[in-house]
Protein backbone atom coordinates (compact mmCIF):
# COMPACT_ATOMS: atom_id res chain seq x y z
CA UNK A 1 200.45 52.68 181.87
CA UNK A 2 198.48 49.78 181.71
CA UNK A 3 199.87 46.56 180.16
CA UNK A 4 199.00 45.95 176.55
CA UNK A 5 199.07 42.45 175.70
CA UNK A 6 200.33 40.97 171.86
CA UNK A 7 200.88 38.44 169.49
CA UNK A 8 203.74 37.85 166.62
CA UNK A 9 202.49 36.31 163.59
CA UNK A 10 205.75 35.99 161.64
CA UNK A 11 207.21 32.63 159.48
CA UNK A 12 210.36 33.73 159.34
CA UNK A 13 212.54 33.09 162.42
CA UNK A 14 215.07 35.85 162.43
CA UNK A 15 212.46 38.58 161.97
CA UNK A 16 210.70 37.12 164.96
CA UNK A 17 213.75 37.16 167.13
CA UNK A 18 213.82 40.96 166.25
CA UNK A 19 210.55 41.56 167.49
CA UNK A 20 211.36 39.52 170.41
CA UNK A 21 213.93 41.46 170.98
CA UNK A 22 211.65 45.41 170.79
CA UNK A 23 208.77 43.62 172.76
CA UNK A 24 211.00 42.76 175.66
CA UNK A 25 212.45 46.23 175.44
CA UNK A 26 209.34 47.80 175.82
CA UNK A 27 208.03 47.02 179.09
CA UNK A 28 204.74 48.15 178.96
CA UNK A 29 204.20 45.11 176.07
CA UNK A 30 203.33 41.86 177.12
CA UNK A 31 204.10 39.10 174.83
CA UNK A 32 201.61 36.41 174.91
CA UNK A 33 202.78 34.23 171.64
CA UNK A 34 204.65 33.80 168.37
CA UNK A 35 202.63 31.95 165.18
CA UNK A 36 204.35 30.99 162.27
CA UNK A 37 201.20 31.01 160.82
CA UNK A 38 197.77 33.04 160.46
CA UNK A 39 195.96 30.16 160.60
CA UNK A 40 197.12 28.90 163.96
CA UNK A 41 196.85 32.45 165.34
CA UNK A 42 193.41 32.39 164.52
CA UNK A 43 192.86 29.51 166.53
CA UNK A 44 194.10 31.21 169.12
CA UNK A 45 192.66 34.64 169.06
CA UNK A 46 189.28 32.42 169.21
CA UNK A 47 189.91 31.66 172.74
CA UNK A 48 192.33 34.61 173.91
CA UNK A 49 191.84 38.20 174.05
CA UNK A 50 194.71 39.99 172.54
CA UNK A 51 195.24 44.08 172.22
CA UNK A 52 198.24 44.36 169.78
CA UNK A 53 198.88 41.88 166.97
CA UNK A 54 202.73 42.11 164.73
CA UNK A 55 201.45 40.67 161.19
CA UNK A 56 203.45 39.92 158.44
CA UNK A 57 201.83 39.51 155.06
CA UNK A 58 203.31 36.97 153.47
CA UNK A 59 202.97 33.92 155.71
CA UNK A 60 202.17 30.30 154.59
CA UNK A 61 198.13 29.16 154.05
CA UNK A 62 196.90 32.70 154.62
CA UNK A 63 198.37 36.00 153.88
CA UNK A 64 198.57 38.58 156.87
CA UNK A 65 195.58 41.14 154.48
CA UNK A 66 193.66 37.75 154.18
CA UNK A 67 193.65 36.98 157.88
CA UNK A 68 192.96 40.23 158.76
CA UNK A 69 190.07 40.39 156.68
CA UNK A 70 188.52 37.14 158.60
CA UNK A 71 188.46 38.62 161.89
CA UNK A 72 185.58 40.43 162.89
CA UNK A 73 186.61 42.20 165.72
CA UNK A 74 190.29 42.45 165.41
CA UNK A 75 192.54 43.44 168.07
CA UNK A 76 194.75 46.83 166.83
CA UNK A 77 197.74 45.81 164.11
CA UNK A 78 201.48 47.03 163.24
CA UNK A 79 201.78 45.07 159.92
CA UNK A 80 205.91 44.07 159.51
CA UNK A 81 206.81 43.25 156.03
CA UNK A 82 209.42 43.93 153.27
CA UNK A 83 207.21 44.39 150.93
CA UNK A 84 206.03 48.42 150.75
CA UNK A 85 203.04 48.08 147.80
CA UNK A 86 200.39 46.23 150.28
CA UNK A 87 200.41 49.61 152.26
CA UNK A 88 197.11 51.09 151.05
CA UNK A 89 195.44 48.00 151.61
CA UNK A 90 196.77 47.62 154.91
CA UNK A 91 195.50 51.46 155.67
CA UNK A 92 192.35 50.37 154.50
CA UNK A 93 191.89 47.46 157.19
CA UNK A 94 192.60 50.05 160.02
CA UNK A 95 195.88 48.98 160.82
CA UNK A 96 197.65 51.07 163.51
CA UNK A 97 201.05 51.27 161.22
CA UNK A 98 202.97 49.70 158.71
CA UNK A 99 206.26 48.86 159.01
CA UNK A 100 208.79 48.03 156.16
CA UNK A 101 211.14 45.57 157.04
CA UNK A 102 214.08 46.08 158.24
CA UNK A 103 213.23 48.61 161.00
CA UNK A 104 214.74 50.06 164.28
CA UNK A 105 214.10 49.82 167.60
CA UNK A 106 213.22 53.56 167.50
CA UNK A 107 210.63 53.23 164.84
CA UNK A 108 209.00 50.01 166.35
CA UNK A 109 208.38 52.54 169.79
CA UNK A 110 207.02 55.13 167.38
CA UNK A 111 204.41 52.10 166.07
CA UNK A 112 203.56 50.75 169.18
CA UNK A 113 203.43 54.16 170.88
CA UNK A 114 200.54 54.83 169.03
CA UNK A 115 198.30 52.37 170.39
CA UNK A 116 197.74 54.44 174.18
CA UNK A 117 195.84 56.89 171.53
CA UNK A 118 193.68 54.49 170.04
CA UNK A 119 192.44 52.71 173.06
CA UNK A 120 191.61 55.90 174.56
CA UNK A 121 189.42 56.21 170.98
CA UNK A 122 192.30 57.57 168.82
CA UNK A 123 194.81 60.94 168.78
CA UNK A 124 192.97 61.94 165.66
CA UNK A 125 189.38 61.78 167.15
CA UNK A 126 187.63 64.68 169.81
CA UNK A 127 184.17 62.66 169.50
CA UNK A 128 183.43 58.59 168.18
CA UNK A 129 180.61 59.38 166.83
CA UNK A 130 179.65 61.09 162.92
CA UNK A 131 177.19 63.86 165.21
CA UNK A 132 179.54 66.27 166.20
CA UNK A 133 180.95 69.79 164.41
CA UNK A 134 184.51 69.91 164.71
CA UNK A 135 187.64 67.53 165.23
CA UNK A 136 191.15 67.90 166.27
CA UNK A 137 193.40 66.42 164.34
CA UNK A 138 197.45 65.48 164.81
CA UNK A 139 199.49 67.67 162.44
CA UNK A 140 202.95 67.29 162.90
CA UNK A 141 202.38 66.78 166.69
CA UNK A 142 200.24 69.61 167.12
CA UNK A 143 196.19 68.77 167.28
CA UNK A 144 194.87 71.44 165.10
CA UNK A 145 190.95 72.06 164.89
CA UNK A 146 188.75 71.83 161.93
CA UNK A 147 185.07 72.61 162.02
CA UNK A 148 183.42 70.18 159.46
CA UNK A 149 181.23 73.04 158.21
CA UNK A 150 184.58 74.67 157.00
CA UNK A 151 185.27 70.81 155.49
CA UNK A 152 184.92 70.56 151.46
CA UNK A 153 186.40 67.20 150.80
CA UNK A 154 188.80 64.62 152.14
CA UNK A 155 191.11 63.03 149.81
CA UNK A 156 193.22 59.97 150.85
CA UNK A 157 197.08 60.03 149.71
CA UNK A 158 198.09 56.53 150.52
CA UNK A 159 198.57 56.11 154.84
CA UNK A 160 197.29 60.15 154.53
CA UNK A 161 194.60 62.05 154.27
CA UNK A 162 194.35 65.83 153.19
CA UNK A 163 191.25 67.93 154.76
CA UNK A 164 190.28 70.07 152.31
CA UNK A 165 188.55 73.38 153.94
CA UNK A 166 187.50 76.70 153.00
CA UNK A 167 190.38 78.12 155.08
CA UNK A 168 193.28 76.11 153.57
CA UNK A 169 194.14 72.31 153.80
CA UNK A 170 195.12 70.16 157.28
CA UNK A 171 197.49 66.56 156.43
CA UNK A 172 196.97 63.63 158.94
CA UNK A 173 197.73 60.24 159.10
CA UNK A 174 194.97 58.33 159.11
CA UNK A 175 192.55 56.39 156.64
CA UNK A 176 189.28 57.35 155.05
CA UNK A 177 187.57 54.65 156.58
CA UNK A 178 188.52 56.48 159.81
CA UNK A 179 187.71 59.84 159.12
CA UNK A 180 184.12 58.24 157.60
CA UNK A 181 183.18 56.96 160.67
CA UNK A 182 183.88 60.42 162.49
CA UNK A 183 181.92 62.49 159.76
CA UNK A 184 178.44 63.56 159.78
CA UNK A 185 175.78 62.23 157.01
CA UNK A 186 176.19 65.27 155.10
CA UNK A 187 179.40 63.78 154.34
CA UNK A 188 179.53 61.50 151.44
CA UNK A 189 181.84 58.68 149.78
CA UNK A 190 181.85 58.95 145.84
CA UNK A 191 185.32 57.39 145.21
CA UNK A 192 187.84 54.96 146.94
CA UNK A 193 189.65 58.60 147.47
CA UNK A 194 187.29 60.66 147.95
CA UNK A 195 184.69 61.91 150.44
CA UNK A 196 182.34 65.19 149.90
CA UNK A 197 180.54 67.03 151.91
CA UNK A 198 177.28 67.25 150.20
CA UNK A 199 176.34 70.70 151.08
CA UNK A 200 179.48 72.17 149.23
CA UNK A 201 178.91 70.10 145.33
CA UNK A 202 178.05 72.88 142.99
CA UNK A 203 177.55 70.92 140.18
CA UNK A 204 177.20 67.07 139.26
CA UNK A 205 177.21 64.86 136.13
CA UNK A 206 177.44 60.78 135.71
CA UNK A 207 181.60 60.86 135.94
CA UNK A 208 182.35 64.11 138.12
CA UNK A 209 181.43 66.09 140.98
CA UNK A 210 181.93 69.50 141.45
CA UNK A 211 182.96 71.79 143.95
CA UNK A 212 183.67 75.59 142.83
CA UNK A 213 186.68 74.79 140.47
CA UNK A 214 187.41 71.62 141.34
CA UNK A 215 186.20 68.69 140.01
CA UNK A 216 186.35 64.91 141.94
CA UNK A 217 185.59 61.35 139.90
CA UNK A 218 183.06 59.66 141.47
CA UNK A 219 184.28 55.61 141.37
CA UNK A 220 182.27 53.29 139.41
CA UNK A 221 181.37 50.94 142.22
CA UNK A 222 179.95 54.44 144.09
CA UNK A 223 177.84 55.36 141.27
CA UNK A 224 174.57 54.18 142.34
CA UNK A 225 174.74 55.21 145.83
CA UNK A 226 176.07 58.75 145.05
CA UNK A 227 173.05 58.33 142.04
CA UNK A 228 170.79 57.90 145.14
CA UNK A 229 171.55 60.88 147.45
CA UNK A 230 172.26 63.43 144.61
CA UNK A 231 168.66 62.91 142.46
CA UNK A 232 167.37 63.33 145.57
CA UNK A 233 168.20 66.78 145.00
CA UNK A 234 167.73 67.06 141.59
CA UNK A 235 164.58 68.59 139.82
């Protein structure tokens, strides 16, 4: 396979020797430098083109979230860190995985090994684009189908989310933001947990939506726009 170029942005020396170590056993990686620091990677990635960074969080000036956040085209990430409570957040960003310090060599491959998928637009996607009827999606290895027509709403369980269909419900890694870009504009985001597909709400009041039995809080910084599509509706 082609070679995939990355950075290490990591203060604390023996961690970096470790991924040293994984990156030269990998030799499909190509290392292209180590930062102690986000900000001096940034200066960097300015005038570089990387594919892959290794991001710790908690680094000096800026954390690894923080960074990420300033970058608006970032390369794909594998965040390293002791620290297991930033991991929604980091799922949020689009990172590729999150790994909780200390970690093997075998689950660094699984990580990295997961970045051939994305560049060729991502193991969970058939189409890029919210126009399309169905995806495939990776379920315990196996890419299982789901028509979005079948879809009634997507609910986000940390690095997971849980299609929820007429026909019974499909688990995947991946984040909403993800599966939002891939959905249609039928689809539609009412809480940080939630997405709906519009066509399936049965019923609707200022807290709740509805669909058949089950009922889904709508966040209060979604309100409005979830206020604009549904009284579109309403008569």
């Amino acid at each position: 396979m082609e070679k995939v170029s990355c950075l290490i942005i990591e203060d604390e020396k023996p961690a970096q020797e470790i991924l040293r170590t994984f990156v030269g056993k990998t030799d499909w990686l190509v290392l292209q430098g180590v930062f102690n620091d986000a900000v001096e990677a940034l200066e960097y990635l300015r005038n570089h083109q990387v594919d892959l960074l290794f991001l710790d969080i908690q680094l000096p000036s800026l954390t690894g979230l923080q960074f990420l956040r300033t970058l608006q085209d970032p390369p794909a990430v594998i965040i390293t860190t002791a620290y297991s409570e930033y991991a929604l957040d980091a799922f949020e960003l689009h990172v590729l995985d999150y790994l909780k310090k200390p970690f093997s060599f075998d689950r660094f491959l699984k990580a990295v090994n997961r970045y051939p998928a994305l560049a060729a637009n991502g193991d969970n996607k058939e189409v890029a684009t919210g126009n399309q009827t169905f995806g495939f999606f990776n379920v315990n290895k196996t890419m299982k189908k789901v028509m979005f027509d079948d879809l009634l709403y997507v609910e986000s369980m940390r690095e997971y989310i849980y299609l929820h269909t007429n026909k019974g419900r499909v688990i995947t890694k991946m984040s909403t933001h993800e599966i939002e870009e891939i959905l249609g504009e039928k689809f539609l985001r009412i809480h940080r947990s939630f997405i709906v597909n519009v066509d399936k709400i049965t019923a609707f009041n200022a807290e709740e939506i509805f669909i058949d039995v089950k009922n889904i809080p709508i966040g209060i910084s979604y309100k409005k726009q979830v206020d604009e599509v549904l009284r579109k509706h309403a008569f």
